[in-house]
Protein backbone atom coordinates (compact mmCIF):
# COMPACT_ATOMS: atom_id res chain seq x y z
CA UNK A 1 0.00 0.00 0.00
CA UNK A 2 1.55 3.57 -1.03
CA UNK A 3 1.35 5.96 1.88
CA UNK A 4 -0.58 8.93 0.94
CA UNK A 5 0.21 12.00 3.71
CA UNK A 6 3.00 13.36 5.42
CA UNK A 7 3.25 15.77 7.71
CA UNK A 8 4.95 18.98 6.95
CA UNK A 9 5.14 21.78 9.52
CA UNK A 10 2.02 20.67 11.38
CA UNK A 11 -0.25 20.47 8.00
CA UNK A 12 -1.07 17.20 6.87
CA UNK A 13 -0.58 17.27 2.93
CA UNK A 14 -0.67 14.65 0.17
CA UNK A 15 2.76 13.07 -0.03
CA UNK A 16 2.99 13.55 -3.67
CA UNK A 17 2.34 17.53 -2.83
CA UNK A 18 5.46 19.70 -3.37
CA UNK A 19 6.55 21.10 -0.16
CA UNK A 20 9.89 23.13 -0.68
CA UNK A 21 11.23 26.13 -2.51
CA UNK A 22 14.82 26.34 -4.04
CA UNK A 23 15.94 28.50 -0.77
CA UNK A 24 15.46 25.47 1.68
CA UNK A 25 18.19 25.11 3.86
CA UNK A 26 18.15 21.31 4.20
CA UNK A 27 18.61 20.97 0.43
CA UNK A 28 20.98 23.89 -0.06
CA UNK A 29 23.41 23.22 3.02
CA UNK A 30 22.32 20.08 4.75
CA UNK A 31 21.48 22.63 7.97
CA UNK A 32 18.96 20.06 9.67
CA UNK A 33 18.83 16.96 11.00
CA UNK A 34 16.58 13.35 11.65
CA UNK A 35 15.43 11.07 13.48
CA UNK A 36 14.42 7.08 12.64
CA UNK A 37 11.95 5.43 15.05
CA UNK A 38 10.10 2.28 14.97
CA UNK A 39 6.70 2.65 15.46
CA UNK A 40 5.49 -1.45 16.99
CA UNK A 41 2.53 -3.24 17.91
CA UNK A 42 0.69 0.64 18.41
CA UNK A 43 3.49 1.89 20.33
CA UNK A 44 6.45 4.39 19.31
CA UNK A 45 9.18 2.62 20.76
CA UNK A 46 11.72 3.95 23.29
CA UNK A 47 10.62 7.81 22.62
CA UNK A 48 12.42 9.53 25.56
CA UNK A 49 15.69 8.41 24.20
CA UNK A 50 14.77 9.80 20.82
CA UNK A 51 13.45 12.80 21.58
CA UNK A 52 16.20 13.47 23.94
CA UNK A 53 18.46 13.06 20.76
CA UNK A 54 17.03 15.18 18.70
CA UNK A 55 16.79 17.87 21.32
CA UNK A 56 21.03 17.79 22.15
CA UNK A 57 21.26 17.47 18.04
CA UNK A 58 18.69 20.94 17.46
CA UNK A 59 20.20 23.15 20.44
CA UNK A 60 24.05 21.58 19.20
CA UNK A 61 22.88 23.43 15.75
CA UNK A 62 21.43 26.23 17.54
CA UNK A 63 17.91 26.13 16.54
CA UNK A 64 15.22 28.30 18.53
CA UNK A 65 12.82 26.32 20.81
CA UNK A 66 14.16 22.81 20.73
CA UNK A 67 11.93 21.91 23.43
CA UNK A 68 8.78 22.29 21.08
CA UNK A 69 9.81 18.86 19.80
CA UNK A 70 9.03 16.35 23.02
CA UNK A 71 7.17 13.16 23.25
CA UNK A 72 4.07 14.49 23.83
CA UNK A 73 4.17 16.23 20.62
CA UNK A 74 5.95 13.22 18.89
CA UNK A 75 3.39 10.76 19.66
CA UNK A 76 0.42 13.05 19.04
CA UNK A 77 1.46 13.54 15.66
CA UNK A 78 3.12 10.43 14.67
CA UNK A 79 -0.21 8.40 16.13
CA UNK A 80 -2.06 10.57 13.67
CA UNK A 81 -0.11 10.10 10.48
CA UNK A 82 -0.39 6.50 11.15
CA UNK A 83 -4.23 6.85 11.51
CA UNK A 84 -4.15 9.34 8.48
CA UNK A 85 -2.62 6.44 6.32
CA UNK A 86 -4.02 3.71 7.69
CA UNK A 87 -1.25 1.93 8.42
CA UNK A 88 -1.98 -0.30 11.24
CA UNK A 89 0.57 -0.83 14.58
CA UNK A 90 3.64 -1.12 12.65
CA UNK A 91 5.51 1.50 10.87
CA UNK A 92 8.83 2.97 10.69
CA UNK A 93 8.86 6.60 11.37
CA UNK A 94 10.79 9.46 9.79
CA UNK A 95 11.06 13.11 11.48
CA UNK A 96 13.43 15.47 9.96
CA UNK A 97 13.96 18.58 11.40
CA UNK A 98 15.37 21.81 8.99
CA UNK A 99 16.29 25.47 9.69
CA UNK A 100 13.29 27.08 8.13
CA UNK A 101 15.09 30.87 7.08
CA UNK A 102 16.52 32.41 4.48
CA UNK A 103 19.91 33.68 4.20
CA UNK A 104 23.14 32.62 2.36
CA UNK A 105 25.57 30.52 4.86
CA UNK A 106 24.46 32.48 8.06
CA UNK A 107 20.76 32.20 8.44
CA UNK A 108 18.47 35.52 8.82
CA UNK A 109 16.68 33.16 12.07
CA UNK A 110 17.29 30.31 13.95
CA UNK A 111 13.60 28.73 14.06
CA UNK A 112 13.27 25.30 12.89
CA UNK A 113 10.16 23.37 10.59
CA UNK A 114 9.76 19.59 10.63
CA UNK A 115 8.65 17.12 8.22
CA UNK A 116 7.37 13.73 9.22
CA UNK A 117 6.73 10.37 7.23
CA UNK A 118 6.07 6.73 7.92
CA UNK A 119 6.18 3.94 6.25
CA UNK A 120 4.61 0.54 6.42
CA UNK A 121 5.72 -2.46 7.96
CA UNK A 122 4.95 -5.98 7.95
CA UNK A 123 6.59 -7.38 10.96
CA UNK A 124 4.85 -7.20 14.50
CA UNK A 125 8.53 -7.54 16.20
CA UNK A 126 12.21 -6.64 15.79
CA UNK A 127 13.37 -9.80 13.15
CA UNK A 128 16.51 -11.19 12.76
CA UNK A 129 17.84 -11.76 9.56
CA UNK A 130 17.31 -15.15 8.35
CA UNK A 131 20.96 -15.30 6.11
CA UNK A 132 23.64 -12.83 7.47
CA UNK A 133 24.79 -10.17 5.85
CA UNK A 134 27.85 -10.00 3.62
CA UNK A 135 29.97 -6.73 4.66
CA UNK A 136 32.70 -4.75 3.67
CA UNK A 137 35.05 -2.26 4.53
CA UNK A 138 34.36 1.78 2.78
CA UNK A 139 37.51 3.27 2.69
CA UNK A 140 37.76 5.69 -0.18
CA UNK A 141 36.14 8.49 2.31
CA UNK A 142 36.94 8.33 6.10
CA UNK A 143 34.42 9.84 8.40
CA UNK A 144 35.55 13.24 10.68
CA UNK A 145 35.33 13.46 13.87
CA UNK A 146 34.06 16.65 15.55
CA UNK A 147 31.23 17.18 17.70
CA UNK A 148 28.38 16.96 14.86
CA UNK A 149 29.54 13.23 14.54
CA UNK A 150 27.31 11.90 16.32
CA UNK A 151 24.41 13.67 14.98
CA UNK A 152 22.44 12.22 12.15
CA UNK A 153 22.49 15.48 9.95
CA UNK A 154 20.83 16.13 6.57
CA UNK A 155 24.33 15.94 4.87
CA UNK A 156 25.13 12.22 4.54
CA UNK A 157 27.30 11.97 1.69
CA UNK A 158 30.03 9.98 3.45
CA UNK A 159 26.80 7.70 3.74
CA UNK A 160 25.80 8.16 0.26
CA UNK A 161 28.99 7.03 -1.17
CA UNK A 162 29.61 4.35 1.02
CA UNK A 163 25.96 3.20 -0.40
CA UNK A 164 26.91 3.12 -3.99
CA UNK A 165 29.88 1.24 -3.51
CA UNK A 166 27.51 -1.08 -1.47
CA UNK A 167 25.60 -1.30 -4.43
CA UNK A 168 28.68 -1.60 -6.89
CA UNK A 169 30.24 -4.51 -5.35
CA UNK A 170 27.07 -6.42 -3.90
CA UNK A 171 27.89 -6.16 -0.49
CA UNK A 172 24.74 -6.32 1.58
CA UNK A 173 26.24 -3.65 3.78
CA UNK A 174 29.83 -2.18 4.45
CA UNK A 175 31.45 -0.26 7.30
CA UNK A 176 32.94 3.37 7.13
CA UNK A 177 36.08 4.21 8.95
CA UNK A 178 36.87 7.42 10.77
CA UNK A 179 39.70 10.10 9.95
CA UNK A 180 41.71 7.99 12.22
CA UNK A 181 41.55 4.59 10.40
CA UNK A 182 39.32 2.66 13.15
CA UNK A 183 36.01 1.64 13.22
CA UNK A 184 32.97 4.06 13.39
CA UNK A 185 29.59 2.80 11.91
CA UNK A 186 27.69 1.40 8.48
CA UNK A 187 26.04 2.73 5.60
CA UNK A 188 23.04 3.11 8.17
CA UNK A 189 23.42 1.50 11.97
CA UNK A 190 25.88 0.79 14.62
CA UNK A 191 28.48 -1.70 14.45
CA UNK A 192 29.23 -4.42 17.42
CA UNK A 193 31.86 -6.79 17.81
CA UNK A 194 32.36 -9.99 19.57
CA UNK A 195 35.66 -10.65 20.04
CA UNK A 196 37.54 -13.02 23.07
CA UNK A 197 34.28 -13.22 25.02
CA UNK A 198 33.62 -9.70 25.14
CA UNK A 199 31.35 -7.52 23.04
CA UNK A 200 32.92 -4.55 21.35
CA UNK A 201 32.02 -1.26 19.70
CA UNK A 202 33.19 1.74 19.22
CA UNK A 203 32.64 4.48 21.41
CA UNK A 204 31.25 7.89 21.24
CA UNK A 205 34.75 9.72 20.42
CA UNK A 206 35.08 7.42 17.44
CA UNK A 207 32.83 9.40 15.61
CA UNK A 208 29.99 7.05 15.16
CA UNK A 209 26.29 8.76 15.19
CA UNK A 210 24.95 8.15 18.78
CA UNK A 211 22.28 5.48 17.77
CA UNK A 212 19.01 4.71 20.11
CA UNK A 213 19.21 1.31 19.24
CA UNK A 214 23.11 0.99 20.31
CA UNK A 215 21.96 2.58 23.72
CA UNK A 216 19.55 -0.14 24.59
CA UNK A 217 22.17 -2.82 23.08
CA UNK A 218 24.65 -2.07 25.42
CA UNK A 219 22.11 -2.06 28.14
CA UNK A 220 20.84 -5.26 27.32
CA UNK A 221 24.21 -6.38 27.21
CA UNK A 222 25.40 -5.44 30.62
CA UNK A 223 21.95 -6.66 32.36
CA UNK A 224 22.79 -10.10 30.96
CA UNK A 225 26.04 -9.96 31.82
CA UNK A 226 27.67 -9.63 28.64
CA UNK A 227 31.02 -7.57 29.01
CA UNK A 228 30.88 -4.87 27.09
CA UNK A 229 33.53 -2.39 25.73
CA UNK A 230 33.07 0.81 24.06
CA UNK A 231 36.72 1.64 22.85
CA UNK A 232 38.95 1.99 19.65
CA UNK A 233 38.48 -0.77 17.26
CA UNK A 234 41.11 -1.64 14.48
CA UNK A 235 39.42 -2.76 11.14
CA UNK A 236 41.59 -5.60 11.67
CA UNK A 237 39.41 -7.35 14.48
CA UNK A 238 36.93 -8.20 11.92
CA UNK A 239 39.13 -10.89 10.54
CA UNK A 240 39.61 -12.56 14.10
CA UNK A 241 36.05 -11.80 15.75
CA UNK A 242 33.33 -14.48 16.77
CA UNK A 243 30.82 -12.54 15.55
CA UNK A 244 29.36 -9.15 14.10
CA UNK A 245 26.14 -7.43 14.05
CA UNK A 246 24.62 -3.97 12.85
CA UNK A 247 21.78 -2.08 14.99
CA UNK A 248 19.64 0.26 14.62
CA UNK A 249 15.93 2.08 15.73
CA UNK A 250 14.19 0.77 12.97
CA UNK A 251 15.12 -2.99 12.23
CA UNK A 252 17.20 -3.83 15.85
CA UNK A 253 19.80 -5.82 15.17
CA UNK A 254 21.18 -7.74 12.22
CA UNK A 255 23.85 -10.27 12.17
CA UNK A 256 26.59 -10.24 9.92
CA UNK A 257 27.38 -13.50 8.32
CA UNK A 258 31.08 -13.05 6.44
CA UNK A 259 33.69 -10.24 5.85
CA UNK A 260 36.26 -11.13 3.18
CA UNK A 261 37.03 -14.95 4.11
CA UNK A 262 35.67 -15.09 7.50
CA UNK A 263 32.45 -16.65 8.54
CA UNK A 264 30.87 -15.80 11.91
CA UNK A 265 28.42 -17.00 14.16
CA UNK A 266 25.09 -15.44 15.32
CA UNK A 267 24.51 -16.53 19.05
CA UNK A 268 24.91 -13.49 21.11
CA UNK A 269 23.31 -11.43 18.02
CA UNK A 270 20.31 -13.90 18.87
CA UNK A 271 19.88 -13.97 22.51
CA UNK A 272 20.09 -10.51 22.66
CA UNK A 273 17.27 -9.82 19.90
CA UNK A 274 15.17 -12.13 22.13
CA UNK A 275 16.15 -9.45 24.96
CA UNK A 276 15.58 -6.51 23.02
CA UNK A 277 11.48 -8.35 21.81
CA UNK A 278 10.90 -8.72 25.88
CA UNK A 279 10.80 -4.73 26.09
């Protein structure tokens, strides 16, 4: 079913409807950011977390009113999207938040205007994937880090790129490095690492955006008693790990089968998506 209505600034328009003029600051500069949430059995799923995200992200860029944007007035207007389209408990959810002023590099104002969309989904839980993915490593462009690295901004191009050399080489997904040569994320999610008994990824200062889903990993992970390690990570431990997994809001966690030669297992990928259903 094609999803008929967004919402854009509080209006709810056809999603076919144009909505922006040539001056928009997210397409000229990249000068907002989003957010990815899972919407699941009629409930938007950890909200606080997100909408305490996207708050740090707006007042980090220095928009007006950040606290507009909570989780009373994400719910309210994601809950009626959903009943706008019809589209039942499961959905994931798309809010993108732009600096809506004119002016060259430095804006004229600092107030922000929002766009939200969802999109249908079939599955009534987080799912792990069946066959593993098949990875590799992006290294043509390394990701900087500063403090807007762990934001998930409007300019992705690092992402972009990374994407169509997915897409070149058949890769199901690859990971992007940082200016430093280690570790920081994928294309789209969070990257973990078991390695010697202990579950690795890397950590904030790496660059790597500062996903919701990696947040209640690592929580998971130390309830169960699962050491867990948020440090540097050379590239390299990918050819010696147990296993490997990707996470992220809107699918949870998916396990990564090989990297180059290597094969890995999926046990701690699956015990903790059994966790992660339980919440």
């Amino acid at each position: 079913m094609s999803l008929e209505y967004i919402n854009f600034n509080g209006s709810i328009l056809p999603a076919n409807q144009l909505i922006f003029r040539a001056n928009n600051r997210g397409f000229r500069y990249g000068d907002g950011l989003f957010e990815s949430m899972r919407f699941l059995k009629g409930k938007l799923k950890f909200p606080e977390m997100h909408i305490d995200r996207i708050q740090k992200g707006m007042k980090l860029l220095k928009f007006d009113n950040c606290s507009l944007i909570d989780t009373w007035f994400i719910r309210e207007k994601v809950e009626e999207l959903l009943r706008r389209n019809k589209t039942g408990a499961d959905a994931r959810i798309r809010l993108t938040v732009f600096r809506d002023s004119e002016g060259l590099y430095s804006p004229v104002s600092n107030k922000f205007g929002y766009l939200i969309e969802v999109q249908k989904l079939e599955e009534s839980q987080y799912v792990l994937n069946k066959k593993g993915l098949i990875i590799d490593v992006f290294d043509e462009i390394p990701k900087p880090v500063n403090a807007l690295s762990n934001l998930k901004t409007c300019n992705a191009m690092i992402y972009v790129l990374a994407g169509i050399y997915k897409n070149q080489n058949a890769f199901d997904e690859v990971l992007i490095l940082n200016q430093h040569g280690f570790l920081c994320e994928s294309v789209s999610s969070n990257v973990f690492v078991v390695y010697d008994r202990k579950l690795y990824t890397p950590s904030l200062n790496e660059g790597c955006i500062a996903g919701v889903m990696r947040q209640v990993v690592i929580r998971l992970a130390k309830e169960n008693n699962i050491e867990m390690v948020e440090a540097q990570i050379n590239p390299d431990i990918l050819n010696a790990a147990d296993e490997v997994f990707l996470t992220n809001a809107s699918k949870g966690i998916q396990w990564v089968m090989g990297y180059n030669n290597k094969r890995y297992f999926n046990e701690v990928s699956r015990f903790l998506n059994e966790k992660l259903n339980l919440l």
